[in-house]
PDB file of N, CA and C in Angstrom:
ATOM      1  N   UNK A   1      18.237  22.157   8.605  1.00  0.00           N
ATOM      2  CA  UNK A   1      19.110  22.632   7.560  1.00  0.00           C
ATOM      3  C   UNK A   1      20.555  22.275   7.860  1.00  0.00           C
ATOM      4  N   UNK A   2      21.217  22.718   9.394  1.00  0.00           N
ATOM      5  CA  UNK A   2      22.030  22.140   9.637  1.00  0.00           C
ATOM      6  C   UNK A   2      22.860  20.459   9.164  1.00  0.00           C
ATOM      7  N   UNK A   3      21.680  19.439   9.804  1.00  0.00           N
ATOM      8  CA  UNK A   3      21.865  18.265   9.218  1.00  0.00           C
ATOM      9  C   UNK A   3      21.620  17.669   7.432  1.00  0.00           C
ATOM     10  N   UNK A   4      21.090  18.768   6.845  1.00  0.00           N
ATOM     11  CA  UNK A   4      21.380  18.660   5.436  1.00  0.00           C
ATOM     12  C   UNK A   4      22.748  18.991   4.702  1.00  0.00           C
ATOM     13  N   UNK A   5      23.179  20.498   5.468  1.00  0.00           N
ATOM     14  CA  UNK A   5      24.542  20.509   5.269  1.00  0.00           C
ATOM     15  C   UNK A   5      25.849  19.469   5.339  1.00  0.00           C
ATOM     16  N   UNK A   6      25.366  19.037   6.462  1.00  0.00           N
ATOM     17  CA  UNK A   6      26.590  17.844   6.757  1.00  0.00           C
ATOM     18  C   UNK A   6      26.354  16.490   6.403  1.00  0.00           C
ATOM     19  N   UNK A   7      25.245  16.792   5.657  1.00  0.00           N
ATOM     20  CA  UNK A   7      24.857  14.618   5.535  1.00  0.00           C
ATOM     21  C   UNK A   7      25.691  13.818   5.167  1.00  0.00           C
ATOM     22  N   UNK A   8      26.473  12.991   5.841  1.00  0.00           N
ATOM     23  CA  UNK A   8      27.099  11.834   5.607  1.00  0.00           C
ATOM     24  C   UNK A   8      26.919  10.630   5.319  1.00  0.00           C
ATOM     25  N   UNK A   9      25.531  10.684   5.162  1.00  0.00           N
ATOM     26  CA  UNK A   9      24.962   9.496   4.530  1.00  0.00           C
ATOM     27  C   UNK A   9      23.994   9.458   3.800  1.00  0.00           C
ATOM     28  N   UNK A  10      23.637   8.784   2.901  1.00  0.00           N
ATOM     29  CA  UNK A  10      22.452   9.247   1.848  1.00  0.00           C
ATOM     30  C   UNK A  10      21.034   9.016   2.592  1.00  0.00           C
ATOM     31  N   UNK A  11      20.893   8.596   3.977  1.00  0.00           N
ATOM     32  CA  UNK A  11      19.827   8.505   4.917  1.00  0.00           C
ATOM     33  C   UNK A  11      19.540   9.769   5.777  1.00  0.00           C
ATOM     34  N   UNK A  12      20.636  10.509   5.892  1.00  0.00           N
ATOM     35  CA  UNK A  12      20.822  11.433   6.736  1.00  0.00           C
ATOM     36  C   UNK A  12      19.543  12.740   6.193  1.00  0.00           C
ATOM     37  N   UNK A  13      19.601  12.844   4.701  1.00  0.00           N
ATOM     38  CA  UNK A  13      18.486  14.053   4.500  1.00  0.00           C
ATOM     39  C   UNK A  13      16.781  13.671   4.606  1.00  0.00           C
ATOM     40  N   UNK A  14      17.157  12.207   4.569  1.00  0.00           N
ATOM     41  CA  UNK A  14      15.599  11.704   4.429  1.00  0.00           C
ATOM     42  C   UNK A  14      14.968  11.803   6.119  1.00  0.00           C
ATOM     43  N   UNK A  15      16.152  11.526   7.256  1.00  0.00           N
ATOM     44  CA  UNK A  15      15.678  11.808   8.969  1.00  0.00           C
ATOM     45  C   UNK A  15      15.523  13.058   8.848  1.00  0.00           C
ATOM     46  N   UNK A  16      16.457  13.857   8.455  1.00  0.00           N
ATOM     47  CA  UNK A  16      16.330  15.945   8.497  1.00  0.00           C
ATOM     48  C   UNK A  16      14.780  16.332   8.047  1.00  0.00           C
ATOM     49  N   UNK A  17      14.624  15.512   7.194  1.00  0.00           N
ATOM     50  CA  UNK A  17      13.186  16.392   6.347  1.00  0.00           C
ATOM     51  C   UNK A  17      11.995  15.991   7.456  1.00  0.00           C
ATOM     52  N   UNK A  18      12.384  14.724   8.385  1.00  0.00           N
ATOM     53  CA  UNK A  18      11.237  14.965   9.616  1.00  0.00           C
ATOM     54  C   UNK A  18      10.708  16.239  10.285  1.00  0.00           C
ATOM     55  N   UNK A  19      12.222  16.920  10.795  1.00  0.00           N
ATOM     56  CA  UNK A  19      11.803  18.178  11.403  1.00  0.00           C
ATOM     57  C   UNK A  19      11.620  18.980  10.490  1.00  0.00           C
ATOM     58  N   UNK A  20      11.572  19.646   8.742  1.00  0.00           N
ATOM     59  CA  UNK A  20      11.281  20.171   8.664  1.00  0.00           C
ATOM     60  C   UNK A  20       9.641  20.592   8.850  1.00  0.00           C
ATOM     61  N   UNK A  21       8.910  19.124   8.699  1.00  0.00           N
ATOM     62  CA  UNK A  21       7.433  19.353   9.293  1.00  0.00           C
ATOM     63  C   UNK A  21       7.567  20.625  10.178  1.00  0.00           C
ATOM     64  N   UNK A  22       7.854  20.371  11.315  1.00  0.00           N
ATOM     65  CA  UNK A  22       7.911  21.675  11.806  1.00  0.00           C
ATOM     66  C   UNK A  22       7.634  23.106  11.280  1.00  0.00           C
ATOM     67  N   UNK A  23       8.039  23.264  10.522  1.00  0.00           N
ATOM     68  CA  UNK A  23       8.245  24.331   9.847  1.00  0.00           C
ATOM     69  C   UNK A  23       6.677  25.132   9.353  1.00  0.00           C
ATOM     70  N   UNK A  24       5.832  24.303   9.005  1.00  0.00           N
ATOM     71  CA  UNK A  24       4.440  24.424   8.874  1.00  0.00           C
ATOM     72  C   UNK A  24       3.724  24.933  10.053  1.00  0.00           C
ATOM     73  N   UNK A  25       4.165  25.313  11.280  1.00  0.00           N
ATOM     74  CA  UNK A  25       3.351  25.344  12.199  1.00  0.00           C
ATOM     75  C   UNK A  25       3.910  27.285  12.725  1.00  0.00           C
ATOM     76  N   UNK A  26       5.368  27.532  12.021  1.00  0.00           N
ATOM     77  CA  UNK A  26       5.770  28.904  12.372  1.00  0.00           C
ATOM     78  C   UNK A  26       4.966  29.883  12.273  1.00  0.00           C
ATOM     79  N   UNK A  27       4.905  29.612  10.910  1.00  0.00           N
ATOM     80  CA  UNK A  27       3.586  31.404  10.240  1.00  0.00           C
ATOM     81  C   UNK A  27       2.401  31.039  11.294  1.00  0.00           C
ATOM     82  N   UNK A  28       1.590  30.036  11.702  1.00  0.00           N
ATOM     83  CA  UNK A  28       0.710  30.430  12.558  1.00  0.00           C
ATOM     84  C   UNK A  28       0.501  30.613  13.994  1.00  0.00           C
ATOM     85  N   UNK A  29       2.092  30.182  14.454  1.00  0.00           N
ATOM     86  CA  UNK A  29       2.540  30.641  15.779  1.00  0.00           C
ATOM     87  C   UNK A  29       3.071  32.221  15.460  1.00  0.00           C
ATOM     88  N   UNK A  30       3.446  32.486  14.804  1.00  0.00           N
ATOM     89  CA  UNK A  30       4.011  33.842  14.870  1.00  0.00           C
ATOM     90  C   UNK A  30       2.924  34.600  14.712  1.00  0.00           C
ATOM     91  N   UNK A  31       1.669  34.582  13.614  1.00  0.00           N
ATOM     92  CA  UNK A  31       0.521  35.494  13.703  1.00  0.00           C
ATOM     93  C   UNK A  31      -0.654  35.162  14.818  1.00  0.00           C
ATOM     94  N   UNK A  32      -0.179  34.334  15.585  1.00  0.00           N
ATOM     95  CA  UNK A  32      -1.212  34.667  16.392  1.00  0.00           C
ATOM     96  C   UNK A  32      -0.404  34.801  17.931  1.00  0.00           C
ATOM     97  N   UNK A  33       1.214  34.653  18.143  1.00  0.00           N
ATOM     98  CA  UNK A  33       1.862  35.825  19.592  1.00  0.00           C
ATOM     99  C   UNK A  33       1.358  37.389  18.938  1.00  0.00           C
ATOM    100  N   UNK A  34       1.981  37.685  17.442  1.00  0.00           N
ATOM    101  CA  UNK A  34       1.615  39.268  17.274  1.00  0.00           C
ATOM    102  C   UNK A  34       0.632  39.533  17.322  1.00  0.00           C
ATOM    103  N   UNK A  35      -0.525  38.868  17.030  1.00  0.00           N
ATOM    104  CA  UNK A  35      -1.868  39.321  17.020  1.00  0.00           C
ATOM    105  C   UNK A  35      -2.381  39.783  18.423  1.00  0.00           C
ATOM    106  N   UNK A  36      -1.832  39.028  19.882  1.00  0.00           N
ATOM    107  CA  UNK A  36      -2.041  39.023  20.871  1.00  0.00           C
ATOM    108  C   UNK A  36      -1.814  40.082  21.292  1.00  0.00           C
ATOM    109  N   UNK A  37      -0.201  40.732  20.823  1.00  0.00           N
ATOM    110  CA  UNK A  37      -0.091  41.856  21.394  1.00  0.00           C
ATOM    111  C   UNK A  37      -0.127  43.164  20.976  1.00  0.00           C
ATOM    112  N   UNK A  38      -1.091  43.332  19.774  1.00  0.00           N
ATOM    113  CA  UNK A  38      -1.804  44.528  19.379  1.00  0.00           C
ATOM    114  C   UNK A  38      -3.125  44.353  19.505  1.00  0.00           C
ATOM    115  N   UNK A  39      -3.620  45.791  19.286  1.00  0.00           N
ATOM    116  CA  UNK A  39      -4.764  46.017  19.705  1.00  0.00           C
ATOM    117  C   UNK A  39      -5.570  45.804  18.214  1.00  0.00           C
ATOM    118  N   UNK A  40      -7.062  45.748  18.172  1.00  0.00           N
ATOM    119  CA  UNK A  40      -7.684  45.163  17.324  1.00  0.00           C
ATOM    120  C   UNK A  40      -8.258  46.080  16.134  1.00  0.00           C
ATOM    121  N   UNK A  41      -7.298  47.067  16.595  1.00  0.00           N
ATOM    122  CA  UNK A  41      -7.454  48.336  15.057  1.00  0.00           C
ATOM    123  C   UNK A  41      -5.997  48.597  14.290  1.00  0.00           C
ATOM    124  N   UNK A  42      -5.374  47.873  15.095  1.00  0.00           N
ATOM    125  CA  UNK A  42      -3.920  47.406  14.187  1.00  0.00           C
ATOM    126  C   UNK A  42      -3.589  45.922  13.675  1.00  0.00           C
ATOM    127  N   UNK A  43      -4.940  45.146  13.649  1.00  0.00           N
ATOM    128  CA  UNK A  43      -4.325  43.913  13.248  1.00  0.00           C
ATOM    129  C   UNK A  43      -3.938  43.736  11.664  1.00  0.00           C
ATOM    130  N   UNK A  44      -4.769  44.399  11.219  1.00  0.00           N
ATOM    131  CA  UNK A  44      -4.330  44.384   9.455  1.00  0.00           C
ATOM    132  C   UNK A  44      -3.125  45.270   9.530  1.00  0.00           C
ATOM    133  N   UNK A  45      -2.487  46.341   9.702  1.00  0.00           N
ATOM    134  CA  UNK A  45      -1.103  46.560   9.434  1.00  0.00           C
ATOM    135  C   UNK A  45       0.030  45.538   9.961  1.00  0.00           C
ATOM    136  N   UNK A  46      -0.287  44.923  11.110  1.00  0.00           N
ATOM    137  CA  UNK A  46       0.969  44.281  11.762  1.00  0.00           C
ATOM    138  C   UNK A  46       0.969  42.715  11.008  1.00  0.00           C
ATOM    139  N   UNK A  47      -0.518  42.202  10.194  1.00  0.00           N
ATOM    140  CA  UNK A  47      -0.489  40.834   9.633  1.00  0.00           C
ATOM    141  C   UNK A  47      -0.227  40.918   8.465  1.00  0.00           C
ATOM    142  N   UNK A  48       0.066  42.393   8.165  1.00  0.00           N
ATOM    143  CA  UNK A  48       0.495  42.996   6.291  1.00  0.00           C
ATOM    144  C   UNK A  48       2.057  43.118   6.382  1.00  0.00           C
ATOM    145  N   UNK A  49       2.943  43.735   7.827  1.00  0.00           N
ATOM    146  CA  UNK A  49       3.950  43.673   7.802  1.00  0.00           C
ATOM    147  C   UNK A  49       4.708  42.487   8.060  1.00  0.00           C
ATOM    148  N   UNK A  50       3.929  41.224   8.754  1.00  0.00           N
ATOM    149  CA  UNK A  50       4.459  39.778   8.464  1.00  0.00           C
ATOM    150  C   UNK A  50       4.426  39.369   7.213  1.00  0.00           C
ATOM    151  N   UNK A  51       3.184  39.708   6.394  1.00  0.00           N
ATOM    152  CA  UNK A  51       3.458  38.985   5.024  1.00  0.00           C
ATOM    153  C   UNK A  51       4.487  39.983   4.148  1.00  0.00           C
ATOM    154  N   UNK A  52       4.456  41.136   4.499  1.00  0.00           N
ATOM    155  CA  UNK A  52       5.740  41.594   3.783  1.00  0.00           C
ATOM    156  C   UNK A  52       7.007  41.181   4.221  1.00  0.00           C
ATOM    157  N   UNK A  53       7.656  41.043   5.231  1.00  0.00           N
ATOM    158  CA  UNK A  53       8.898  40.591   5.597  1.00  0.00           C
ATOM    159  C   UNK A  53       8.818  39.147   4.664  1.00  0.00           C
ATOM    160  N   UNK A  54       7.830  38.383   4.725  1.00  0.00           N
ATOM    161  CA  UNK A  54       8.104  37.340   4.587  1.00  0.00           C
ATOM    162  C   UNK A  54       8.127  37.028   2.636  1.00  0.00           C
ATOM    163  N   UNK A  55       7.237  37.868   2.407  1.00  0.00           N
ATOM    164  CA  UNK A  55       7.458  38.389   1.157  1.00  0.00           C
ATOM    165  C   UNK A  55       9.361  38.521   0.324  1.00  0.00           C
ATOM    166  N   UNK A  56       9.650  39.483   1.101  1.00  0.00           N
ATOM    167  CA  UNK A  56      10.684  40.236   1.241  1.00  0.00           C
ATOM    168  C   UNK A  56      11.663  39.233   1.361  1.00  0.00           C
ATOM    169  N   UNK A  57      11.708  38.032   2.551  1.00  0.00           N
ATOM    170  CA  UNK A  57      12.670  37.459   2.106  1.00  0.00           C
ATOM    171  C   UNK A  57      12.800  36.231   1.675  1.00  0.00           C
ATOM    172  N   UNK A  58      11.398  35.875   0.862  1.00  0.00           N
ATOM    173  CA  UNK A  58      11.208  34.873  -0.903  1.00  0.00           C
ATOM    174  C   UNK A  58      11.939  35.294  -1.947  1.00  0.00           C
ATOM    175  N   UNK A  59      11.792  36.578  -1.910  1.00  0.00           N
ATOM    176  CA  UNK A  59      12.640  37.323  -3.027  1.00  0.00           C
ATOM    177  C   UNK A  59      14.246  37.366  -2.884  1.00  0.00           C
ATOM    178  N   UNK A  60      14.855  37.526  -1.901  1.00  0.00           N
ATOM    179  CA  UNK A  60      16.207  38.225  -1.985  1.00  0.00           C
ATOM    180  C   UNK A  60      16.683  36.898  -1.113  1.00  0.00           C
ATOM    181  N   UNK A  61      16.302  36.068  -0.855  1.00  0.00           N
ATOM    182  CA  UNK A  61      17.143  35.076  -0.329  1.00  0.00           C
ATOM    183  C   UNK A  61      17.527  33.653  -1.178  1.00  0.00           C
ATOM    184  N   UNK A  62      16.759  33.158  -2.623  1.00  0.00           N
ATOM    185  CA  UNK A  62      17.386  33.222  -3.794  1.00  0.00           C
ATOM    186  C   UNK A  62      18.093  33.990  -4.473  1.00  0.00           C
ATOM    187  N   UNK A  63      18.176  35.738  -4.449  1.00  0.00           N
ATOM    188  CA  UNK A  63      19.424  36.165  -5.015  1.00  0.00           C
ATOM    189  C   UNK A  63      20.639  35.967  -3.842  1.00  0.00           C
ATOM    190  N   UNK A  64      20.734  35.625  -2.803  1.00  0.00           N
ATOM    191  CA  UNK A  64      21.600  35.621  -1.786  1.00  0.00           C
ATOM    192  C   UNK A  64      22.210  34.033  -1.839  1.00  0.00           C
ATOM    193  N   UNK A  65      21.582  33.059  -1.507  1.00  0.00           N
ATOM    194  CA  UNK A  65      21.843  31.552  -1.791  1.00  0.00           C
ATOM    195  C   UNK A  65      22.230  31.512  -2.707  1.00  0.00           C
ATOM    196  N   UNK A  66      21.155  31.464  -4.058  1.00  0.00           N
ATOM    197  CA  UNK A  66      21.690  30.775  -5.282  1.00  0.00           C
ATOM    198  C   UNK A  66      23.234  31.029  -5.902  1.00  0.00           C
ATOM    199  N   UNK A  67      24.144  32.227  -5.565  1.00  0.00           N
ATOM    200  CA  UNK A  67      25.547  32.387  -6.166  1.00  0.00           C
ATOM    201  C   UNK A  67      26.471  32.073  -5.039  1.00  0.00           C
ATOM    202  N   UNK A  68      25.881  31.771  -3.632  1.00  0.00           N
ATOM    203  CA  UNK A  68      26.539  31.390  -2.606  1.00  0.00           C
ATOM    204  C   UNK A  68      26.927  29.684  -2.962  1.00  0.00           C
ATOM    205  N   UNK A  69      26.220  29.314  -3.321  1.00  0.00           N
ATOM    206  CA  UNK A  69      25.748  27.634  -3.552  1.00  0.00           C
ATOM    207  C   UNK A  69      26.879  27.257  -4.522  1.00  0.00           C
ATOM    208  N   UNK A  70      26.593  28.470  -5.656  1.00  0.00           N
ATOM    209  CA  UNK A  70      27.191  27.674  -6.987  1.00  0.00           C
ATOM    210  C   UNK A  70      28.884  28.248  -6.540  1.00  0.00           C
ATOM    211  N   UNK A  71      29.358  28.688  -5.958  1.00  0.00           N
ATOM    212  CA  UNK A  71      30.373  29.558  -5.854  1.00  0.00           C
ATOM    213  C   UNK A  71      31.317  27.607  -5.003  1.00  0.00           C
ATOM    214  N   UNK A  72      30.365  27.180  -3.761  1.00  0.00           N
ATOM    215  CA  UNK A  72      30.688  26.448  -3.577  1.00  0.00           C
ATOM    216  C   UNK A  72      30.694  24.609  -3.661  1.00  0.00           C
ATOM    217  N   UNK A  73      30.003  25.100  -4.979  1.00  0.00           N
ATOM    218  CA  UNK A  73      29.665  23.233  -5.760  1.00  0.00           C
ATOM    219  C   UNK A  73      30.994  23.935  -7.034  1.00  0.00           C
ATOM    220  N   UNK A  74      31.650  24.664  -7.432  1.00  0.00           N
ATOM    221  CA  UNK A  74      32.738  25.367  -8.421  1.00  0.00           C
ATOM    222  C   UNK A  74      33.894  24.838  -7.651  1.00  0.00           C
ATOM    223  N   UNK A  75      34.673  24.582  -8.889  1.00  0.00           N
ATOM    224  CA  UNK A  75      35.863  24.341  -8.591  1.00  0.00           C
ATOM    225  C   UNK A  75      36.730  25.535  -7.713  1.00  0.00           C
ATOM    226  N   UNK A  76      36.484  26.505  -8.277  1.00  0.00           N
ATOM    227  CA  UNK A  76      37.154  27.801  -7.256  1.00  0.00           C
ATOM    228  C   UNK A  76      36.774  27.713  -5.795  1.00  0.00           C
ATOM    229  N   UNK A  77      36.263  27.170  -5.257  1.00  0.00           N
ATOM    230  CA  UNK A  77      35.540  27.385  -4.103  1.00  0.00           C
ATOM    231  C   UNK A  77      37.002  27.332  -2.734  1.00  0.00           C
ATOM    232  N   UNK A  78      36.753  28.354  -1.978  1.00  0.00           N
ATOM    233  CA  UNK A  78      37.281  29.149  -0.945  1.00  0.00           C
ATOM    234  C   UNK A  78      38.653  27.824   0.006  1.00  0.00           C
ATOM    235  N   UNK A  79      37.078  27.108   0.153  1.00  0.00           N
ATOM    236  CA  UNK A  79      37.592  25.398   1.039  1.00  0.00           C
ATOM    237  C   UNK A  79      36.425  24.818   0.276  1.00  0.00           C
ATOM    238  N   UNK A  80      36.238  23.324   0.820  1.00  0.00           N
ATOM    239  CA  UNK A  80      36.027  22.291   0.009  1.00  0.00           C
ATOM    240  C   UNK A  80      35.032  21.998   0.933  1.00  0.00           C
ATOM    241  N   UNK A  81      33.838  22.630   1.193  1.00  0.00           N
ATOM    242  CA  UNK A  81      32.633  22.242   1.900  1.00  0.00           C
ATOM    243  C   UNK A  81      30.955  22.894   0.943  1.00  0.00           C
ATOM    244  N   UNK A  82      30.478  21.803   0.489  1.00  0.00           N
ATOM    245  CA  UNK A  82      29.463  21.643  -0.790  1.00  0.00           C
ATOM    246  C   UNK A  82      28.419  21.688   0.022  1.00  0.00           C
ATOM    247  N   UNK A  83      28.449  21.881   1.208  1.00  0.00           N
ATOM    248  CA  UNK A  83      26.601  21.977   1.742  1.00  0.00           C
ATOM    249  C   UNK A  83      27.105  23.349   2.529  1.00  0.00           C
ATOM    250  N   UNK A  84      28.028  24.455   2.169  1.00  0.00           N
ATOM    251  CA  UNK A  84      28.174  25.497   2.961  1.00  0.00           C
ATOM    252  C   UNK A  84      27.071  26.629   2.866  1.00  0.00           C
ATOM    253  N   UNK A  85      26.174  26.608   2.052  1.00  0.00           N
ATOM    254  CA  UNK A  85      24.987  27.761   2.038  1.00  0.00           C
ATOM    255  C   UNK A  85      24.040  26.688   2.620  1.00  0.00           C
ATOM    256  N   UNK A  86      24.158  25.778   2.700  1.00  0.00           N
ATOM    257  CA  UNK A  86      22.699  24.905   3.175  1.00  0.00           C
ATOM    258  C   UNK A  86      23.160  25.746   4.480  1.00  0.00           C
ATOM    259  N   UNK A  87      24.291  25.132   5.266  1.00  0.00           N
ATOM    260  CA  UNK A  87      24.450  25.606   6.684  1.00  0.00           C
ATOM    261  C   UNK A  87      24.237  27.152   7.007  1.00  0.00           C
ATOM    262  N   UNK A  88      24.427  27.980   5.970  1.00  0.00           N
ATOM    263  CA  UNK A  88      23.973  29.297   6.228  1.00  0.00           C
ATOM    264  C   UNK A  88      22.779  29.693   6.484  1.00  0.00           C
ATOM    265  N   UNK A  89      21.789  28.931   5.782  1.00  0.00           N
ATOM    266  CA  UNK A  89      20.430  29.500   6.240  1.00  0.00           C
ATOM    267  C   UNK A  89      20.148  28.741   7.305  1.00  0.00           C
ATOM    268  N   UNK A  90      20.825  27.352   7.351  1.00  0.00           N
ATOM    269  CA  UNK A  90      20.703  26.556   8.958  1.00  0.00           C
ATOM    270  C   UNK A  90      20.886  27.824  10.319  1.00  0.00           C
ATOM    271  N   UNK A  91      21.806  28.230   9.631  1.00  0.00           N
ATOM    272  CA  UNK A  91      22.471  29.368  10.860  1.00  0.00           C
ATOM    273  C   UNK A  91      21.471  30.625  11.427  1.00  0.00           C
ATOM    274  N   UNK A  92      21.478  31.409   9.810  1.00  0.00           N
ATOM    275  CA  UNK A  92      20.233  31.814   9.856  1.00  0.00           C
ATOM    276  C   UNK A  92      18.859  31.825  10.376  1.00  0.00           C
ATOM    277  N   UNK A  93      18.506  30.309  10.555  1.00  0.00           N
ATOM    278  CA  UNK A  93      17.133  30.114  11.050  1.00  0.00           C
ATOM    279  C   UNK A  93      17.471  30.084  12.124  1.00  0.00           C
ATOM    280  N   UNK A  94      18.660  29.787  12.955  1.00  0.00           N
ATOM    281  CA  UNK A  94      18.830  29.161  14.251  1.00  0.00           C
ATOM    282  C   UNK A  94      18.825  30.543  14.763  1.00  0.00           C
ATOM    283  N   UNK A  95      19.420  32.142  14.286  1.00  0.00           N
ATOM    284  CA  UNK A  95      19.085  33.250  14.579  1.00  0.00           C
ATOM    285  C   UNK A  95      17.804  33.448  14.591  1.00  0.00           C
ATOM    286  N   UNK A  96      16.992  33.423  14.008  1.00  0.00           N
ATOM    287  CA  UNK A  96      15.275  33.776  14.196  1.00  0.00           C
ATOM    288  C   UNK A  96      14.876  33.303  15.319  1.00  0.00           C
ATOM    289  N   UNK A  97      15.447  31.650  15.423  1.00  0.00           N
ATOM    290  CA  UNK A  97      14.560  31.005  16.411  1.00  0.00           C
ATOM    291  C   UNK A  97      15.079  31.635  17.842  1.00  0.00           C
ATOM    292  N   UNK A  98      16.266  31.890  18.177  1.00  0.00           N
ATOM    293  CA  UNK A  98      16.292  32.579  19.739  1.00  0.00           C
ATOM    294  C   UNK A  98      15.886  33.598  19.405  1.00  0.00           C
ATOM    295  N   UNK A  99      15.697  34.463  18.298  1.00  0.00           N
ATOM    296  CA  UNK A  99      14.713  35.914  18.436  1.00  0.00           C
ATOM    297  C   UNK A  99      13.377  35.571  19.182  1.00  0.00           C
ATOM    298  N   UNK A 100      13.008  34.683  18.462  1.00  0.00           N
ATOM    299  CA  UNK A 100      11.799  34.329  18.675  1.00  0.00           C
ATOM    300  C   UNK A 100      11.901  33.984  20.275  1.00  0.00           C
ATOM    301  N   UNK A 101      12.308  33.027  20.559  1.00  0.00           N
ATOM    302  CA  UNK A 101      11.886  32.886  22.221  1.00  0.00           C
ATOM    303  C   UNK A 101      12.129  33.933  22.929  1.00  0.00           C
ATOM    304  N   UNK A 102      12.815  34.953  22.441  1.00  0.00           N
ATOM    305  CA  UNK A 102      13.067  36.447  23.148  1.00  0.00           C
ATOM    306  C   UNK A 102      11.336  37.147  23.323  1.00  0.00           C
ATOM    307  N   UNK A 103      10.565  36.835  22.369  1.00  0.00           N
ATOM    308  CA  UNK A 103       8.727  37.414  22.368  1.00  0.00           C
ATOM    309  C   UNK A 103       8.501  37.039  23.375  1.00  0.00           C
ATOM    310  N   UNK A 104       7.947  38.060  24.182  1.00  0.00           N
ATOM    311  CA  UNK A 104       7.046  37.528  25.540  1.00  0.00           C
ATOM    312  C   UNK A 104       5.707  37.877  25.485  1.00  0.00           C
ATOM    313  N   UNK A 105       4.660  37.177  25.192  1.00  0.00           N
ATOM    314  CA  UNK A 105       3.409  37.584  25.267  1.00  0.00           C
ATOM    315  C   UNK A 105       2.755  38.988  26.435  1.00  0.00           C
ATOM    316  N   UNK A 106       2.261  39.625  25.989  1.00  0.00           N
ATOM    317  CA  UNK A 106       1.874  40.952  26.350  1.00  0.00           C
ATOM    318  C   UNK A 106       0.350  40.416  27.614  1.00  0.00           C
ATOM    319  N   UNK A 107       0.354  40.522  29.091  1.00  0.00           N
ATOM    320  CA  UNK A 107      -0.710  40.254  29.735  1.00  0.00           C
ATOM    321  C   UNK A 107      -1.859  40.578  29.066  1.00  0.00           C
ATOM    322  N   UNK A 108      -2.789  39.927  29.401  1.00  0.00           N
ATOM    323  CA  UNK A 108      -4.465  40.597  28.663  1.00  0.00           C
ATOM    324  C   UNK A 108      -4.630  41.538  29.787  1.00  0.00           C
ATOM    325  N   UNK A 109      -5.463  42.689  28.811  1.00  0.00           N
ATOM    326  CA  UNK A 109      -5.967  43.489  29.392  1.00  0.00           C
ATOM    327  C   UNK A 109      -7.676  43.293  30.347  1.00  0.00           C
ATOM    328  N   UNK A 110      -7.376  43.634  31.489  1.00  0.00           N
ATOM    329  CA  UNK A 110      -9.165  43.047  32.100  1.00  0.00           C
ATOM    330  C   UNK A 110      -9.993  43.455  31.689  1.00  0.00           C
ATOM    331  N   UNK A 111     -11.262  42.775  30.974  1.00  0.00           N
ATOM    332  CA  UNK A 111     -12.269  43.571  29.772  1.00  0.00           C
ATOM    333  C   UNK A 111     -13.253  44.248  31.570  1.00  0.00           C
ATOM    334  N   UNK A 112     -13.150  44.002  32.330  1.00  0.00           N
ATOM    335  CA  UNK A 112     -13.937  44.381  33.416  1.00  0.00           C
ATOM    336  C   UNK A 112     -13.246  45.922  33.546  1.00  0.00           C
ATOM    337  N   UNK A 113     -11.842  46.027  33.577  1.00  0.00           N
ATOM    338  CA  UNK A 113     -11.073  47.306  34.288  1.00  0.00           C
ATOM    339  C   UNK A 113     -11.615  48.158  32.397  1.00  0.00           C
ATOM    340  N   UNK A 114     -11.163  47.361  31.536  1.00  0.00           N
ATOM    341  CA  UNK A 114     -11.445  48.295  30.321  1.00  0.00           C
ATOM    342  C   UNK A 114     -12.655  48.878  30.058  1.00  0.00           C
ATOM    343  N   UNK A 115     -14.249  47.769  30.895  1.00  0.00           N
ATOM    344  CA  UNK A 115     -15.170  48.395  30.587  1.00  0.00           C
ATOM    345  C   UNK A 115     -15.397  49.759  31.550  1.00  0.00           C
ATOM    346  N   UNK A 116     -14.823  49.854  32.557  1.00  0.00           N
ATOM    347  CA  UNK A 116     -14.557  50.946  33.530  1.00  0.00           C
ATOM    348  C   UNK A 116     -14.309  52.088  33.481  1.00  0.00           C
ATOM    349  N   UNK A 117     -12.945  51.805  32.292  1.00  0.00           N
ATOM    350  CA  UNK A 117     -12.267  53.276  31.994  1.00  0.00           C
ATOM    351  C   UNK A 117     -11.124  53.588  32.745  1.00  0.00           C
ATOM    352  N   UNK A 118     -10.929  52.058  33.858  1.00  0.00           N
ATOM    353  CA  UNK A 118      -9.621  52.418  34.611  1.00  0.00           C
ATOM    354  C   UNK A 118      -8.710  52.221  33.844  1.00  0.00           C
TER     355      UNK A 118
END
């Protein structure tokens, strides 16, 4: 997103859209660290509260962008930078993603010690 914001060349969005591939591979890295670290009578609430967040912000992040955008493709605009909401959700994502490496997978539990009762 970053490099869409700043494209300086009409080649520049067509290299960016490489990494968004990437992007296809999040939702099933993220449901299956959380899945890991609940237990298996909470997996439907915690894979209902991913699709709600994610729900949640389909909805309100077109009302958030879309008047950010037009505010700065308008002549009124603050300063004179036309990819400044692209870079916001650039920014944005770049916040998720060190959230994300902050997750530390939860050790497995030993099905030997669990069948025990220790």
């Amino acid at each position: 997103m970053l490099f869409y914001s700043i494209a300086w060349s009409s080649w520049v969005p067509y290299a960016a859209a490489v990494f968004s591939l990437f992007y296809v591979f999040s939702q099933p890295c993220i449901r299956s660290i959380v899945s890991k670290q609940v237990g298996s009578c909470e997996q439907g609430k915690v894979q209902g509260f991913i699709s709600g967040i994610g729900s949640f912000a389909q909805v309100t992040s077109p009302l958030v962008f879309s008047p950010l955008t037009a505010m700065f493709l308008s002549e009124r605009a603050p300063f004179y930078f036309p990819g400044f909401s692209i870079m916001c959700v650039g920014f944005a994502s770049m916040v998720a993603f060190v959230q994300s490496l902050m997750i530390r997978a939860v050790p497995p539990i030993s099905t030997q010690r669990a069948a025990n009762g220790n």
